[in-house]
C-alpha atoms as a PDB file:
ATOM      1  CA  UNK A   1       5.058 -21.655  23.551  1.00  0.00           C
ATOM      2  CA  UNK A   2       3.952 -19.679  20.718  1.00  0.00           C
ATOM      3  CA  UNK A   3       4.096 -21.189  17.056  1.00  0.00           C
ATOM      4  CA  UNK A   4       3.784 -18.966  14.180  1.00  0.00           C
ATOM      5  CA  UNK A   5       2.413 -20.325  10.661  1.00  0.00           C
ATOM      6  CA  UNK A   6       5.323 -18.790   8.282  1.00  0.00           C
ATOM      7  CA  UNK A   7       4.134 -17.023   5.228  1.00  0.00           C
ATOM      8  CA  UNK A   8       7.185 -16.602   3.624  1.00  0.00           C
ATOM      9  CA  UNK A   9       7.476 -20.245   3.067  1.00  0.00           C
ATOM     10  CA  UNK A  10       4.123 -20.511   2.744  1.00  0.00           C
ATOM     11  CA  UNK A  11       4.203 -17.750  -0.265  1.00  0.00           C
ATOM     12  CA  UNK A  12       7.412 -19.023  -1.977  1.00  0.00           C
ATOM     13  CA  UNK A  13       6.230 -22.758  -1.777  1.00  0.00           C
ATOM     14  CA  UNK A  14       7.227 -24.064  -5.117  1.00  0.00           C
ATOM     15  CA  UNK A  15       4.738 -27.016  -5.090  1.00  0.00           C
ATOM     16  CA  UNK A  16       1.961 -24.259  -4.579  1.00  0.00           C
ATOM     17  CA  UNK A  17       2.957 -21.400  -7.071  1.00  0.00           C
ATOM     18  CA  UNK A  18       5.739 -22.572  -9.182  1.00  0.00           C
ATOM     19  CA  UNK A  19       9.836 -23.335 -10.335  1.00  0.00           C
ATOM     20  CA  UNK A  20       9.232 -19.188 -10.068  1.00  0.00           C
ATOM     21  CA  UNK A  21       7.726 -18.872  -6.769  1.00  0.00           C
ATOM     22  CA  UNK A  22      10.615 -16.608  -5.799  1.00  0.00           C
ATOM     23  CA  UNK A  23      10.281 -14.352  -8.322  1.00  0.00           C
ATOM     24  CA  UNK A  24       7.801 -10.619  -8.681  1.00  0.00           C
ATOM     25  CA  UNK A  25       5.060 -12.025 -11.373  1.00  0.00           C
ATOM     26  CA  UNK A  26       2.336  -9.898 -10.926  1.00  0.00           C
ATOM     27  CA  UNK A  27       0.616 -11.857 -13.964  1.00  0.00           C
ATOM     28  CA  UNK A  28       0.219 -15.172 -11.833  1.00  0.00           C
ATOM     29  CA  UNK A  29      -2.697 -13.254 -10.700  1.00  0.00           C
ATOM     30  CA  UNK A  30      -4.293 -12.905 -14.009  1.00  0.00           C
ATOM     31  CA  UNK A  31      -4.946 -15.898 -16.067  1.00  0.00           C
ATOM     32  CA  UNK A  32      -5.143 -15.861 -19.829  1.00  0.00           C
ATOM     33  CA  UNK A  33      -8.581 -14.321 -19.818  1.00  0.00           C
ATOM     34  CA  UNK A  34      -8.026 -11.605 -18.279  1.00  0.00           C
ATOM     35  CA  UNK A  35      -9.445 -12.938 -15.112  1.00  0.00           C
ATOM     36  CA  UNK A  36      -8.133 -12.395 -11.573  1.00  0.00           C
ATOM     37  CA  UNK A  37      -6.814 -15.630 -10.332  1.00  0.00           C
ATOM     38  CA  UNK A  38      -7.780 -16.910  -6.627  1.00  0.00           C
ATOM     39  CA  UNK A  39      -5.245 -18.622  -4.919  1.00  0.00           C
ATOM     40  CA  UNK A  40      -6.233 -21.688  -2.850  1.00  0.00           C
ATOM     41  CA  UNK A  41      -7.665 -21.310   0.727  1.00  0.00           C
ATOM     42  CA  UNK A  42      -4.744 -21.244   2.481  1.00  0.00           C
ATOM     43  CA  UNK A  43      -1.802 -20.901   0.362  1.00  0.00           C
ATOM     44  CA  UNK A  44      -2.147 -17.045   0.433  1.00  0.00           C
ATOM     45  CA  UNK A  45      -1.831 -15.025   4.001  1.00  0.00           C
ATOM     46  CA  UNK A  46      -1.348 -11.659   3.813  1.00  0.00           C
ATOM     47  CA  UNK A  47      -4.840 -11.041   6.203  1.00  0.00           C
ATOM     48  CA  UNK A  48      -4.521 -14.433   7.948  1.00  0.00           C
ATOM     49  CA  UNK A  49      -7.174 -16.542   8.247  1.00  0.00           C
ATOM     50  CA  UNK A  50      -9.427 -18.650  10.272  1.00  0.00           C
ATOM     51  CA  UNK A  51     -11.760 -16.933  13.061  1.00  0.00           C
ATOM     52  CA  UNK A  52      -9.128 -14.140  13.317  1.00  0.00           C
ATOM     53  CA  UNK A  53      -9.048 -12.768   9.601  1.00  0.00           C
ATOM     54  CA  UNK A  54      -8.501  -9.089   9.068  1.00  0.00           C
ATOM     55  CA  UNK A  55     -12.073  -7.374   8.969  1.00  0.00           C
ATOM     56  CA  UNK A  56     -10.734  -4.931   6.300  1.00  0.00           C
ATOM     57  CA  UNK A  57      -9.774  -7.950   4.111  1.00  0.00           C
ATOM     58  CA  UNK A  58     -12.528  -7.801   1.645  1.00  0.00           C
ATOM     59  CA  UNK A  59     -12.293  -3.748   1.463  1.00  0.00           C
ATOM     60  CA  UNK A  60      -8.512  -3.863   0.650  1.00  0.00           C
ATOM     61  CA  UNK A  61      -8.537  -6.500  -1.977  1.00  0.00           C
ATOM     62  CA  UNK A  62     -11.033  -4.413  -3.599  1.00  0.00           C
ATOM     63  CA  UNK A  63      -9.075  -1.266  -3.355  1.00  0.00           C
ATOM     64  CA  UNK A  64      -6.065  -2.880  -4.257  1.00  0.00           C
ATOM     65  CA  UNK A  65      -7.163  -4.779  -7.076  1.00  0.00           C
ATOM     66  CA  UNK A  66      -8.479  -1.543  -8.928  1.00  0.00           C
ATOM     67  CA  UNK A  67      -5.868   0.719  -7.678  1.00  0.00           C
ATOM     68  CA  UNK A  68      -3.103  -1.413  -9.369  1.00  0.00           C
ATOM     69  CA  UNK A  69      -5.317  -1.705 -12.785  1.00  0.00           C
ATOM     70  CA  UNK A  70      -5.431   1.687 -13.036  1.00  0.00           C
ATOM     71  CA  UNK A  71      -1.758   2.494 -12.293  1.00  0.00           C
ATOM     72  CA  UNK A  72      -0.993  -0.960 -14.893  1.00  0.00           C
ATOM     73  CA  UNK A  73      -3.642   0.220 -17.533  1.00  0.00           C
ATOM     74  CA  UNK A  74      -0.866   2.074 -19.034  1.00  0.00           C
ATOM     75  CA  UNK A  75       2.746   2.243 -17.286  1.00  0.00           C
ATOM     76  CA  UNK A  76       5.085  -0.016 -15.926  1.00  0.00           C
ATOM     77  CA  UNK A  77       6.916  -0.379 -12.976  1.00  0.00           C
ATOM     78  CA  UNK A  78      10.605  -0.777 -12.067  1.00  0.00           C
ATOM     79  CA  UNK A  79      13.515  -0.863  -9.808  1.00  0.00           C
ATOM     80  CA  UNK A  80      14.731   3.029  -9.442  1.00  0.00           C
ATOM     81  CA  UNK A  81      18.494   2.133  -9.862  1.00  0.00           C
ATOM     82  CA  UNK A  82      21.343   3.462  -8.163  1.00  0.00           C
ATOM     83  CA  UNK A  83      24.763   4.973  -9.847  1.00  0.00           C
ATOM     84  CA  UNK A  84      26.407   2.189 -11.786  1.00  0.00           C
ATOM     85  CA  UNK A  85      23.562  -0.083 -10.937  1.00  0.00           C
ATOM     86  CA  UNK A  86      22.538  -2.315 -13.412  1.00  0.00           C
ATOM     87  CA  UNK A  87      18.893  -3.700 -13.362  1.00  0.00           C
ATOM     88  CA  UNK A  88      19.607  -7.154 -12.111  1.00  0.00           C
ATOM     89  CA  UNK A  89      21.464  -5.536  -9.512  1.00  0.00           C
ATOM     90  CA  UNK A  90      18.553  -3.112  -9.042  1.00  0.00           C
ATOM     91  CA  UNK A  91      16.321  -5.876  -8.765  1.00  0.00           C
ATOM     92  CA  UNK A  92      19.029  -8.160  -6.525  1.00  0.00           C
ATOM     93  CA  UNK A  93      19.016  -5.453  -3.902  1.00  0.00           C
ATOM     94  CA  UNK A  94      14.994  -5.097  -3.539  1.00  0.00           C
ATOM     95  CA  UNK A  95      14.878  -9.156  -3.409  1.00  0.00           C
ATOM     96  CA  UNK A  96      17.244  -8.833  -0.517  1.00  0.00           C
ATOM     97  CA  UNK A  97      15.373  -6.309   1.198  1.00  0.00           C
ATOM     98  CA  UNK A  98      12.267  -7.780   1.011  1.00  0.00           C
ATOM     99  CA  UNK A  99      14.144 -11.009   2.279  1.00  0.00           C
ATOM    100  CA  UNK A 100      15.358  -9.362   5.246  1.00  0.00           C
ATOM    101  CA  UNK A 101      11.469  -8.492   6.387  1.00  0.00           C
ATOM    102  CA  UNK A 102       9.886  -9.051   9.769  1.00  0.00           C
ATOM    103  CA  UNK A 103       6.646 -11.206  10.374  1.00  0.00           C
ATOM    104  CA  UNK A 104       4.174  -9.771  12.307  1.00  0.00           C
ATOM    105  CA  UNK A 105       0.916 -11.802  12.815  1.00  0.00           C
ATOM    106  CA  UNK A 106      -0.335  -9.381  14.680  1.00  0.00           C
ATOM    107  CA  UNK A 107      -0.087  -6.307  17.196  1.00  0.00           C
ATOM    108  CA  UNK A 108       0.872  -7.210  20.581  1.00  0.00           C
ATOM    109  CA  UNK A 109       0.628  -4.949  23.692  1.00  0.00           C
ATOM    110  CA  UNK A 110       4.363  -5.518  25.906  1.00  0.00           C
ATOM    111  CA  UNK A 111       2.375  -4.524  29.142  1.00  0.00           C
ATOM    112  CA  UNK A 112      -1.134  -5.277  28.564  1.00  0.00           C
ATOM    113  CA  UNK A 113      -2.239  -5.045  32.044  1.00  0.00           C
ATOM    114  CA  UNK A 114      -0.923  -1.415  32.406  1.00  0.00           C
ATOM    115  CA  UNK A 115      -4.327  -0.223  30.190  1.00  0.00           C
ATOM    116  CA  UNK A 116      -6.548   1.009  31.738  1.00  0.00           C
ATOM    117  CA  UNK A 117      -9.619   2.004  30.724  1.00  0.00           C
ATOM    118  CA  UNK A 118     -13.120   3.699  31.810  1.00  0.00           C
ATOM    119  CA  UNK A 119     -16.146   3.285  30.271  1.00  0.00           C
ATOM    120  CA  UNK A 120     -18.855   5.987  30.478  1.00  0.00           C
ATOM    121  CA  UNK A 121     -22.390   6.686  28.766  1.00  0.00           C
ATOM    122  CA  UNK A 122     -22.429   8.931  26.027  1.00  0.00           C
ATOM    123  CA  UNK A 123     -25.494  11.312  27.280  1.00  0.00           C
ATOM    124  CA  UNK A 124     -25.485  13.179  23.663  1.00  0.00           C
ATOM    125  CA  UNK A 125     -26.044  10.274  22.050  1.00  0.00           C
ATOM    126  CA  UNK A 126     -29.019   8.701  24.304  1.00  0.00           C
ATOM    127  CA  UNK A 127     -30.726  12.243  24.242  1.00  0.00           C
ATOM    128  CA  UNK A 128     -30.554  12.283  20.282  1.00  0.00           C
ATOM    129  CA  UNK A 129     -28.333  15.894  20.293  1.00  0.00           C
END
């Protein structure tokens, strides 16, 4: 049996983030110094967690953290909308789409067993060429 932890409920928990859980609030990150706000251990799983954590976690938070401050520093961002689209509707739509997302802990090989693999010694590298 396989069990999955669900981070959609997980992420949308109002008892964890708020009556606005649901909602795109970008500013639940920053609190009302200016500082970024970390979320509990476990109440935030976009790199999982535990023994298996993405190695790349600390990396990207960096690199996402400063590449959103400079595109926030001084624009916006919204919901392109389509013709006769009003901005709720604009909005509506990408709620729905992120709604109809797939979970994917992590990559799985169908056929596993049908890798195969040699390993041999790298000569350059032992000589030092």
């Amino acid at each position: 049996m396989t069990v999955f932890v669900s981070q959609r409920v997980i992420h949308v928990d109002e008892d964890i983030w708020g009556d606005d859980a649901d909602s795109f609030k970008p500013s639940r990150w920053i609190d009302s110094d200016g500082q970024i706000v970390a979320p509990l251990r476990g109440t935030f799983l976009p790199w999982s967690a535990g023994p298996r954590v993405c190695p790349g976690m600390k990396m990207a938070q960096v690199e996402f953290v400063a590449t959103f401050a400079t595109l926030f520093r001084s624009a916006t961002c919204e919901a392109l909308r389509g013709k006769e689209e009003t901005e709720r509707q604009a909005t509506k739509r990408l709620e729905d789409l992120m709604a109809d997302s797939m979970l994917r802990l992590t990559m799985q090989m169908k056929n596993p067993n049908e890798v195969k693999l040699r390993w041999t010694e790298d000569w350059t590298f032992r000589s030092g060429r």
